[in-house]
N, C-alpha and C. Protein backbone atom coordinates (compact mmCIF):
# COMPACT_ATOMS: atom_id res chain seq x y z
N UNK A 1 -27.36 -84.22 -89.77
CA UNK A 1 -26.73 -82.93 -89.55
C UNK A 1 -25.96 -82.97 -88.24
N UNK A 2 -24.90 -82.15 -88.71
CA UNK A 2 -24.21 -82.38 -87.20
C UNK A 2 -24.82 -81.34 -86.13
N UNK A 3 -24.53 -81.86 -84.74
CA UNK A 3 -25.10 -80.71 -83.33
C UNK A 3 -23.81 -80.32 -83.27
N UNK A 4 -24.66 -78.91 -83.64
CA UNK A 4 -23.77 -77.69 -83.03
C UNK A 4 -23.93 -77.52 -81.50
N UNK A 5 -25.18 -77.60 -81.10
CA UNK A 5 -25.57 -76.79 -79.25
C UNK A 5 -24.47 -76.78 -78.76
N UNK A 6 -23.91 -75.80 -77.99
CA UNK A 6 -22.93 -75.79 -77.22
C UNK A 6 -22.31 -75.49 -77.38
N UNK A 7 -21.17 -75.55 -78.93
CA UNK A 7 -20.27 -75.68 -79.73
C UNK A 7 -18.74 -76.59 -78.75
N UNK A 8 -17.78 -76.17 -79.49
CA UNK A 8 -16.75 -76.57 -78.70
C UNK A 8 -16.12 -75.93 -78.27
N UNK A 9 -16.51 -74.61 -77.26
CA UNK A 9 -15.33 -73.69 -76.83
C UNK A 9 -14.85 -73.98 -75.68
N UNK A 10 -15.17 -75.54 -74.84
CA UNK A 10 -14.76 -75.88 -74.02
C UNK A 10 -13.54 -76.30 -74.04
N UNK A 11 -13.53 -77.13 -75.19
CA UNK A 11 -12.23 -77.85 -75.75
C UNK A 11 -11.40 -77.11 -75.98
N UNK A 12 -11.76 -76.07 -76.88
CA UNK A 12 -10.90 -75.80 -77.90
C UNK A 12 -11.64 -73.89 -78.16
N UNK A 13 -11.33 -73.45 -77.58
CA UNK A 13 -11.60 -71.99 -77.65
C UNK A 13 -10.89 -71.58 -78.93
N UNK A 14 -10.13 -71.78 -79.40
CA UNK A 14 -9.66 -70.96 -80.98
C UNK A 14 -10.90 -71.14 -81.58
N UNK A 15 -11.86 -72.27 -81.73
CA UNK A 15 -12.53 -72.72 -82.71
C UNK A 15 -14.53 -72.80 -81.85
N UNK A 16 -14.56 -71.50 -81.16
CA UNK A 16 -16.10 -71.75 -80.83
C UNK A 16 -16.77 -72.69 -81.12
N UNK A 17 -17.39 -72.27 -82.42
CA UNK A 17 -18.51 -73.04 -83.11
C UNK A 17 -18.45 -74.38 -83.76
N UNK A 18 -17.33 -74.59 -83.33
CA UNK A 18 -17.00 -75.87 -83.63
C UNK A 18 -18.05 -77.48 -83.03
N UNK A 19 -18.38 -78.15 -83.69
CA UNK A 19 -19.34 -79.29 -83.92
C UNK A 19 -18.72 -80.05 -82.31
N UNK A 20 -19.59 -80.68 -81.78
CA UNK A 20 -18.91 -81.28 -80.24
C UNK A 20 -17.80 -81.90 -80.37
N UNK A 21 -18.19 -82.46 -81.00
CA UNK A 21 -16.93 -83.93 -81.52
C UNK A 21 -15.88 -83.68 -82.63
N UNK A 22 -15.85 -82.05 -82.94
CA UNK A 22 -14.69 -81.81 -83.61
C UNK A 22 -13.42 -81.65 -83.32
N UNK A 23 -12.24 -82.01 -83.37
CA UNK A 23 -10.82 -81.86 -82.67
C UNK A 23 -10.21 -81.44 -84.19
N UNK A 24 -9.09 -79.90 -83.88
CA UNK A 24 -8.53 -79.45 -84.63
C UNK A 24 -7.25 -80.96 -85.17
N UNK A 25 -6.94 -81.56 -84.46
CA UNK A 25 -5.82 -82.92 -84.69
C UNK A 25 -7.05 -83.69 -85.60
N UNK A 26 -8.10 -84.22 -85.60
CA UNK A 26 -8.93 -85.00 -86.58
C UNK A 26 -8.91 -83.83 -87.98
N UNK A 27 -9.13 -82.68 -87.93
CA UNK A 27 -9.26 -81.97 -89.04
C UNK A 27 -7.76 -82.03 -90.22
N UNK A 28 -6.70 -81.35 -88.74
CA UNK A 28 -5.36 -81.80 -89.93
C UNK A 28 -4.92 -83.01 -90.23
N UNK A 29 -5.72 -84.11 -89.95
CA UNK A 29 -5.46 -85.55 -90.59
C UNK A 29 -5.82 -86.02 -91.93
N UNK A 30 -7.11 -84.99 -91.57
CA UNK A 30 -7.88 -85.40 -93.21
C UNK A 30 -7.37 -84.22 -94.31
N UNK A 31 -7.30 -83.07 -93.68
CA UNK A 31 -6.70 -81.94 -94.60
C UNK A 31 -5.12 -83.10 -95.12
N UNK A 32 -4.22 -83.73 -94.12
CA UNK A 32 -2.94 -84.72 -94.66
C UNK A 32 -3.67 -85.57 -95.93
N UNK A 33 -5.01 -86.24 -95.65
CA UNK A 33 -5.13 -87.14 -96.16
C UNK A 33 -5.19 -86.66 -97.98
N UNK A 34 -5.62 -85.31 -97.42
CA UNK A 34 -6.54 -84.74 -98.66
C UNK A 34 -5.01 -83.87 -99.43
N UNK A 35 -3.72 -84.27 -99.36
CA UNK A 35 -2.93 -83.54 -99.45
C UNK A 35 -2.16 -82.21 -98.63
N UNK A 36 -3.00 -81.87 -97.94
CA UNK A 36 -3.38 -80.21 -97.53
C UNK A 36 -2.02 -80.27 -96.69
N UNK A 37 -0.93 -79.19 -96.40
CA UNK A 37 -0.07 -78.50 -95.52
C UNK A 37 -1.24 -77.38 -94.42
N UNK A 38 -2.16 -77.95 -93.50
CA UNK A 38 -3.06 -76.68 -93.16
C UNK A 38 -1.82 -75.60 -92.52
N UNK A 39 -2.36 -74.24 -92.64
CA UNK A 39 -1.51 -72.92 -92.00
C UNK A 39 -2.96 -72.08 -91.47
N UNK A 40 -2.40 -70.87 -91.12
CA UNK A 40 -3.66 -70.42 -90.60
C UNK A 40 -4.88 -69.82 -91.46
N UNK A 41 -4.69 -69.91 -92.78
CA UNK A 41 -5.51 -69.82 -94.14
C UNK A 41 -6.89 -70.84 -93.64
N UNK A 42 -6.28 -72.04 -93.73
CA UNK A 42 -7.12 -73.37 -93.57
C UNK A 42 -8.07 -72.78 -91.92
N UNK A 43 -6.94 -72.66 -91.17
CA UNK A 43 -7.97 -72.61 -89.91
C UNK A 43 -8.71 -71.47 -90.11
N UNK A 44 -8.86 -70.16 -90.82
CA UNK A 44 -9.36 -69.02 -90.41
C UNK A 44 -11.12 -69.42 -91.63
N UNK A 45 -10.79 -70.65 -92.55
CA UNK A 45 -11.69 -70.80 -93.58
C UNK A 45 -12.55 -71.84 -92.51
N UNK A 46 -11.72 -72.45 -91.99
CA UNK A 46 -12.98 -73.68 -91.21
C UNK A 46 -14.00 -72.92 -89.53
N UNK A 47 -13.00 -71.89 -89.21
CA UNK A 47 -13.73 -70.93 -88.42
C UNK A 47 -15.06 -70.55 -89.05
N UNK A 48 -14.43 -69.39 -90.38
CA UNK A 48 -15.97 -69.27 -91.06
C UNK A 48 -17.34 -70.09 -91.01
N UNK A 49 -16.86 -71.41 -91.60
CA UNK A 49 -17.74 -72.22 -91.68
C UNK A 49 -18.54 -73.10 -90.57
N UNK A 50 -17.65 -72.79 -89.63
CA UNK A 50 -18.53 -73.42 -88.78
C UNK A 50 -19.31 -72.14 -87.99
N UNK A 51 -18.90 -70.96 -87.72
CA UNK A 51 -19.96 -70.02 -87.44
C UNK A 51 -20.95 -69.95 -88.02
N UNK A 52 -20.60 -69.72 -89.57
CA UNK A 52 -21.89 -69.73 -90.88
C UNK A 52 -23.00 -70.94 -90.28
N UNK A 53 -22.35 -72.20 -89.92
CA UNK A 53 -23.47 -73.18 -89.59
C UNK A 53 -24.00 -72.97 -88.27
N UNK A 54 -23.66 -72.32 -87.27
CA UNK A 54 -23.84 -72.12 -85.95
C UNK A 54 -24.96 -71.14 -86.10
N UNK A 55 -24.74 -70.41 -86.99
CA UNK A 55 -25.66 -69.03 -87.24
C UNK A 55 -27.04 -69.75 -87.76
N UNK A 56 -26.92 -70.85 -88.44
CA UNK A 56 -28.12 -71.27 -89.32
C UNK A 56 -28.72 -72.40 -88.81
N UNK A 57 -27.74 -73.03 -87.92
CA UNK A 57 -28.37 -74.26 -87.20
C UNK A 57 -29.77 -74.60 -87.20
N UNK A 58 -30.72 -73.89 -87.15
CA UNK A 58 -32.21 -73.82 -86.89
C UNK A 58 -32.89 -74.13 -88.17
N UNK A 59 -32.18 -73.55 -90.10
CA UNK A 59 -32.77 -74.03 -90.84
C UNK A 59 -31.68 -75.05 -91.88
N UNK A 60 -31.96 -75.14 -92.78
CA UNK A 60 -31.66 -75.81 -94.15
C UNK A 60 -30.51 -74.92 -94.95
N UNK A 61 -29.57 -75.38 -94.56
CA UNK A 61 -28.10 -74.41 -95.15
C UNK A 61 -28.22 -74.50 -96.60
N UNK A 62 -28.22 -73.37 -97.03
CA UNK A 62 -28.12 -73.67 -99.02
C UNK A 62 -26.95 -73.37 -99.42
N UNK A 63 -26.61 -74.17 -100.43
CA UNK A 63 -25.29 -73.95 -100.82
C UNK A 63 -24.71 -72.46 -101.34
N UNK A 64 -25.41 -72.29 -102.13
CA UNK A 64 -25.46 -70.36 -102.95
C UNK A 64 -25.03 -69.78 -101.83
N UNK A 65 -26.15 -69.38 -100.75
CA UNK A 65 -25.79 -68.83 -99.76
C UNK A 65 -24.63 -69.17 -98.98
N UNK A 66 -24.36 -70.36 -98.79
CA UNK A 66 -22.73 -70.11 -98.17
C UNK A 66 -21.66 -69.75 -99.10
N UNK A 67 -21.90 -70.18 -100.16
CA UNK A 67 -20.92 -69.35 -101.26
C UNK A 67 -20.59 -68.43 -101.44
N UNK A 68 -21.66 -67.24 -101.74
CA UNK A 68 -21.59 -66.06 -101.54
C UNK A 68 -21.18 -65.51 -100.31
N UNK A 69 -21.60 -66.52 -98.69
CA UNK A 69 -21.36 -65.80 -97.76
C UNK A 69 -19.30 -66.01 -98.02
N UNK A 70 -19.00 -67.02 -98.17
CA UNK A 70 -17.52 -67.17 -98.64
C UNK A 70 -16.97 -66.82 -98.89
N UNK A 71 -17.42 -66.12 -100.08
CA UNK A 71 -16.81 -65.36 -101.23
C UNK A 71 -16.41 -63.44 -100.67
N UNK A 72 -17.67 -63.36 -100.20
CA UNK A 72 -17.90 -61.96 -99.15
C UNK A 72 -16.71 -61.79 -98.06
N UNK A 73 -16.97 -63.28 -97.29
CA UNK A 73 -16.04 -62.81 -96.35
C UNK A 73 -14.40 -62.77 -96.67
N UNK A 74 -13.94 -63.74 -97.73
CA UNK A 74 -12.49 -63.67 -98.44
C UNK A 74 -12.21 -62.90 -99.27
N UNK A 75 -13.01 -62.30 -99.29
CA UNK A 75 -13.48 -60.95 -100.94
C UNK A 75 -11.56 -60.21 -100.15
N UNK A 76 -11.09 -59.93 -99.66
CA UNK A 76 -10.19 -59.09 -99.53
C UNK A 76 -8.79 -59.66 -99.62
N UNK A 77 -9.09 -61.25 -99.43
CA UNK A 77 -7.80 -62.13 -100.00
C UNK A 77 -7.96 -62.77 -101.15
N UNK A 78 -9.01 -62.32 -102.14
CA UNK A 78 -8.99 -63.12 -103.38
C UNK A 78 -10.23 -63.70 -104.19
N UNK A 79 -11.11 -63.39 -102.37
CA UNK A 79 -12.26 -64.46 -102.93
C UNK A 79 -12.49 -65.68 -103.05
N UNK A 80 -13.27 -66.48 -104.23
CA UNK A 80 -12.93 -67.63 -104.47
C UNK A 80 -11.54 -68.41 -105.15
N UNK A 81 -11.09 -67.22 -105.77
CA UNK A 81 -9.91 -67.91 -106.21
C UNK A 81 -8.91 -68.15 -104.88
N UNK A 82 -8.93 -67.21 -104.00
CA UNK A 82 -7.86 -67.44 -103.36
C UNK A 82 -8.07 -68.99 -101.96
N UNK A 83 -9.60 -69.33 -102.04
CA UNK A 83 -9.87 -70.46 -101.29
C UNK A 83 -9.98 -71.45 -101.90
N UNK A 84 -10.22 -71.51 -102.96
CA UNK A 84 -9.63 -72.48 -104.33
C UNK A 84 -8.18 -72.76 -103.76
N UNK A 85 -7.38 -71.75 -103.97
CA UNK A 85 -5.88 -72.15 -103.64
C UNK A 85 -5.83 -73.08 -102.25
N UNK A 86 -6.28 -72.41 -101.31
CA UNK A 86 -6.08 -72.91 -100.13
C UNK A 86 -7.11 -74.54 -99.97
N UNK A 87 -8.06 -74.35 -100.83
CA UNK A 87 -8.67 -75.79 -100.33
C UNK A 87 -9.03 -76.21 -102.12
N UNK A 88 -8.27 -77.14 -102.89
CA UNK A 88 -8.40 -77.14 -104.14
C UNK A 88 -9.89 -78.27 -104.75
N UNK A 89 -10.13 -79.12 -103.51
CA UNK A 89 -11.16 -80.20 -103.57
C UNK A 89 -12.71 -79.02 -103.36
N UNK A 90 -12.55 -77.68 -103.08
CA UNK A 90 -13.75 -77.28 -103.15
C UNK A 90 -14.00 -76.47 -101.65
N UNK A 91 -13.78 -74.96 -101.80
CA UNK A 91 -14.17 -74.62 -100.63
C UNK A 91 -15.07 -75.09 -99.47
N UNK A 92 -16.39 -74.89 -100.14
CA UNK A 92 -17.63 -75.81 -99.97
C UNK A 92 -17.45 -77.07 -99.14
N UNK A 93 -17.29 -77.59 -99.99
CA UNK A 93 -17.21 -79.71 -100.14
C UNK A 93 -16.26 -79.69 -98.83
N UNK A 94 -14.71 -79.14 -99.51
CA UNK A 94 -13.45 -79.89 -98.34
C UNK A 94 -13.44 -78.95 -97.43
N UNK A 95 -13.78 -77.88 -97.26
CA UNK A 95 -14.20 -76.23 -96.43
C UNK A 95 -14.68 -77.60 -95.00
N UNK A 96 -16.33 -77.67 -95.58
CA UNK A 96 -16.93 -78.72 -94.91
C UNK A 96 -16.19 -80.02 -93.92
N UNK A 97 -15.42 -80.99 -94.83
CA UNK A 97 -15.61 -82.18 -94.37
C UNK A 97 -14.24 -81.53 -93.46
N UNK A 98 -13.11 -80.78 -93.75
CA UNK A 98 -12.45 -80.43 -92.44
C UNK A 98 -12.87 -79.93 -91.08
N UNK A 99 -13.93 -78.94 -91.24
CA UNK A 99 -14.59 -78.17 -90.20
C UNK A 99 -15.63 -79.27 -89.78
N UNK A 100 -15.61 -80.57 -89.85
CA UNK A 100 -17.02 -81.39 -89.56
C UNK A 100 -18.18 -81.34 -89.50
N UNK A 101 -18.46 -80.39 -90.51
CA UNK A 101 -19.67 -80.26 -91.09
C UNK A 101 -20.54 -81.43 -92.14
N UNK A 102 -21.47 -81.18 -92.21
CA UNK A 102 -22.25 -82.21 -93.53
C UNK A 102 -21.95 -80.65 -94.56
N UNK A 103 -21.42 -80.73 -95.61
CA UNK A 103 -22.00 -80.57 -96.83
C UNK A 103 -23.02 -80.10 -97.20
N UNK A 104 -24.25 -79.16 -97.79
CA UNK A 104 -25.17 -78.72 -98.23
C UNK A 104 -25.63 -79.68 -99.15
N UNK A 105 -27.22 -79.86 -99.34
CA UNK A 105 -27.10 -80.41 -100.86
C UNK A 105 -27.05 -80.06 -101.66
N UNK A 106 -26.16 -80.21 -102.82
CA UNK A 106 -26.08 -79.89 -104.07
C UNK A 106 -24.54 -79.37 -104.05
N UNK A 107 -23.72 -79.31 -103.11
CA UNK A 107 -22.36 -78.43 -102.95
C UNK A 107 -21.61 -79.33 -103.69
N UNK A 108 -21.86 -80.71 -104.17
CA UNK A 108 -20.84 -81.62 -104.84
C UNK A 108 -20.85 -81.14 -106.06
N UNK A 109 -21.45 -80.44 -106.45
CA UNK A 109 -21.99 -79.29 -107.75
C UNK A 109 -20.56 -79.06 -108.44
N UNK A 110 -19.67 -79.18 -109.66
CA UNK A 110 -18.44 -78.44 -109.60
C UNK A 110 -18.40 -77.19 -109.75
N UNK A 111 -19.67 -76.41 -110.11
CA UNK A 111 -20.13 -74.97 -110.24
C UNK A 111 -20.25 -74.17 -108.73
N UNK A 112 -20.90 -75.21 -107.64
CA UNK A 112 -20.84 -74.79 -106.60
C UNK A 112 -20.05 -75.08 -105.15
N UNK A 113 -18.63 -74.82 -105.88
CA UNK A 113 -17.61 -74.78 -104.69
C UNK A 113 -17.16 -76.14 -104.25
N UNK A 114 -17.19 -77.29 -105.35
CA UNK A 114 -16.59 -78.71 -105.25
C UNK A 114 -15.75 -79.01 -106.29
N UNK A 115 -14.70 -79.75 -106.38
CA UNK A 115 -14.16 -80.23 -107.76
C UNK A 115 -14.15 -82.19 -107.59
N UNK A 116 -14.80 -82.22 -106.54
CA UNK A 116 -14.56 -83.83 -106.19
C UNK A 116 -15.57 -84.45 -107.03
């Protein structure tokens, strides 16, 4: 699991909760790799996610639950469909490996927010 303590608002204040060793330039490399044009869609989804993990740091992240928390918080741009659009490999899954997170288990699920 990655360490959150601290986060990265030293670095990089747009992105608090960000993992130590996360750099927004490593994220849009792999979002390139992964196809992705990131805009501020991408950054406002990898924010989420890394708060969501900052918040939970202490236990065992389940996938459901970040889903739903996902779904809740985009509920006003679309929901899942509309983070589907923005991240097509899987909110979840590629949500994750941009924001440098691990993955939940079971998120490779294609039911639960992966298509990889």
């Amino acid at each position: 699991m990655i360490d959150l303590r601290g986060g990265n608002s030293v670095t990089n204040p747009d992105f608090p909760h960000a993992p130590q060793e996360w750099t927004r330039e490593e994220a849009a490399s792999k979002a390139a790799e992964d196809g992705l044009h990131v805009d501020s869609g991408h950054w406002e989804v990898v924010r989420a996610l890394q708060e969501f993990y900052s918040r939970h740091e202490d236990s065992r992240i389940n996938s459901r639950e970040l889903h739903d928390a996902l779904e809740e918080r985009f509920h006003s741009n679309g929901g899942m469909k509309y983070l589907y659009k923005l991240l097509p490999g899987g909110p979840v899954t590629q949500g994750c490996r941009l924001a440098g997170l691990e993955p939940p288990a079971g998120s490779v699920d294609k039911g639960f927010g992966s298509v990889q």
